[in-house]
Protein backbone atom coordinates (compact mmCIF):
# COMPACT_ATOMS: atom_id res chain seq x y z
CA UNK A 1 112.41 83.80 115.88
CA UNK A 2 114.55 86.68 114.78
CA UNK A 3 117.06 83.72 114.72
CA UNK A 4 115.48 81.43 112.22
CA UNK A 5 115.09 84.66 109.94
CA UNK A 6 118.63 85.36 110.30
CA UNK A 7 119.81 82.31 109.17
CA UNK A 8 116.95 81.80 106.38
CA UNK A 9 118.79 84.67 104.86
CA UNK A 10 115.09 86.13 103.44
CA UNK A 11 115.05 89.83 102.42
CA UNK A 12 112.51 92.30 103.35
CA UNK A 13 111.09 90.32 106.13
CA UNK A 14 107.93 91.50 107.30
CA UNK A 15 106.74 90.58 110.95
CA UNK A 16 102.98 90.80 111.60
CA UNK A 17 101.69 89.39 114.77
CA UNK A 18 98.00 88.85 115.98
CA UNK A 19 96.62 87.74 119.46
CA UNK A 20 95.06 88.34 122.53
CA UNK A 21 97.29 91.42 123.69
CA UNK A 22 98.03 94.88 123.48
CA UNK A 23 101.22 94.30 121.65
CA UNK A 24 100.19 92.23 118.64
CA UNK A 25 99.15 93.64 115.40
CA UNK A 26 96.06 92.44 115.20
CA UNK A 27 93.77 91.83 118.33
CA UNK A 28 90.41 91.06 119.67
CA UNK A 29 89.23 94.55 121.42
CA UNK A 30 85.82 93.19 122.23
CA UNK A 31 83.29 90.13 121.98
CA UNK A 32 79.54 90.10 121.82
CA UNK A 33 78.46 86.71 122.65
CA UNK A 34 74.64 87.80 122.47
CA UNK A 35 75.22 88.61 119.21
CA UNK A 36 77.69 86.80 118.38
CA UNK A 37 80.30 89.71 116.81
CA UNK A 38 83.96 89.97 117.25
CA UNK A 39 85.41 93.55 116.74
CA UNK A 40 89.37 92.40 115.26
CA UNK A 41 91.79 95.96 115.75
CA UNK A 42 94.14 96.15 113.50
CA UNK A 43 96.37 98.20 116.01
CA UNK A 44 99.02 100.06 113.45
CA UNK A 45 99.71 100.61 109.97
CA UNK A 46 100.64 97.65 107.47
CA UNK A 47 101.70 97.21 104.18
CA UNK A 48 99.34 94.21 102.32
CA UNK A 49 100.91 92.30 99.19
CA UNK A 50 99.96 94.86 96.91
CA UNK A 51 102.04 97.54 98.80
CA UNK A 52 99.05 99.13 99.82
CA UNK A 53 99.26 101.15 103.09
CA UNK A 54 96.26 99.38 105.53
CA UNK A 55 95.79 102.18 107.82
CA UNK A 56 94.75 101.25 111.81
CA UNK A 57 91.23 100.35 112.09
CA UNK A 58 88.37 97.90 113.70
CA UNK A 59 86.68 95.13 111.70
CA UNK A 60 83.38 93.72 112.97
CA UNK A 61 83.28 90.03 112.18
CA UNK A 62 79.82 88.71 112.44
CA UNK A 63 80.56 85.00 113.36
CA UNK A 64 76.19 84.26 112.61
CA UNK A 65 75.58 80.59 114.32
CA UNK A 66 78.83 79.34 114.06
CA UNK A 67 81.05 78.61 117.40
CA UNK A 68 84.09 79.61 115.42
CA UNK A 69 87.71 79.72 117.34
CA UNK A 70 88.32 83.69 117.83
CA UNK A 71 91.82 82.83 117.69
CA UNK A 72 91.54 80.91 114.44
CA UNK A 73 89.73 83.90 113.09
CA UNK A 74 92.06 86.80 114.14
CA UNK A 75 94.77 84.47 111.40
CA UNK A 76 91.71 84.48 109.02
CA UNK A 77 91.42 88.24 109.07
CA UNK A 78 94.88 89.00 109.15
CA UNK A 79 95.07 86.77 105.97
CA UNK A 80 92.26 89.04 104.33
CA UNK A 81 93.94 92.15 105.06
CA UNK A 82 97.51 90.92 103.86
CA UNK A 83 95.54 89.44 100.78
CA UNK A 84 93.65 92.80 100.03
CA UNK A 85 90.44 91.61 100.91
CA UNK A 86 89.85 93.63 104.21
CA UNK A 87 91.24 97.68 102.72
């Protein structure tokens, strides 16, 4: 990937990543299928696209009846946040 940057000769790239893991920006750190909640971590500090500082924290996602992809949603979330919609 680092690659592909490289030659797209882009300044200022910023890499966010989000996922099932302990390395990625934004995870999963639990499920409640009973209640059907997702608690999304944003694991360390980002900058969203109005170069406001996003400071680590959990977000409880209430998915209601839906049966809603988790991973589909941890890209929804990191959207928000990058957007300004989660601060």
């Amino acid at each position: 990937m680092l690659e592909l940057i490289n030659q797209s000769k882009l300044e200022d790239v910023y890499i966010l990543t989000y996922g099932f893991n302990g390395k990625s920006t934004i995870t999963i750190s639990s499920l409640d299928e009973l209640e059907n909640t997702v608690m999304c971590t944003l694991q360390r500090e980002i900058t969203n696209i109005y170069n406001n500082i996003i400071e680590p924290k959990e977000i409880n996602i209430s998915k209601g009846n839906s049966n809603f992809n988790n991973y589909k949603l941890l890209g929804i979330v990191t959207l928000m946040i990058l957007l300004g919609y989660i601060k």
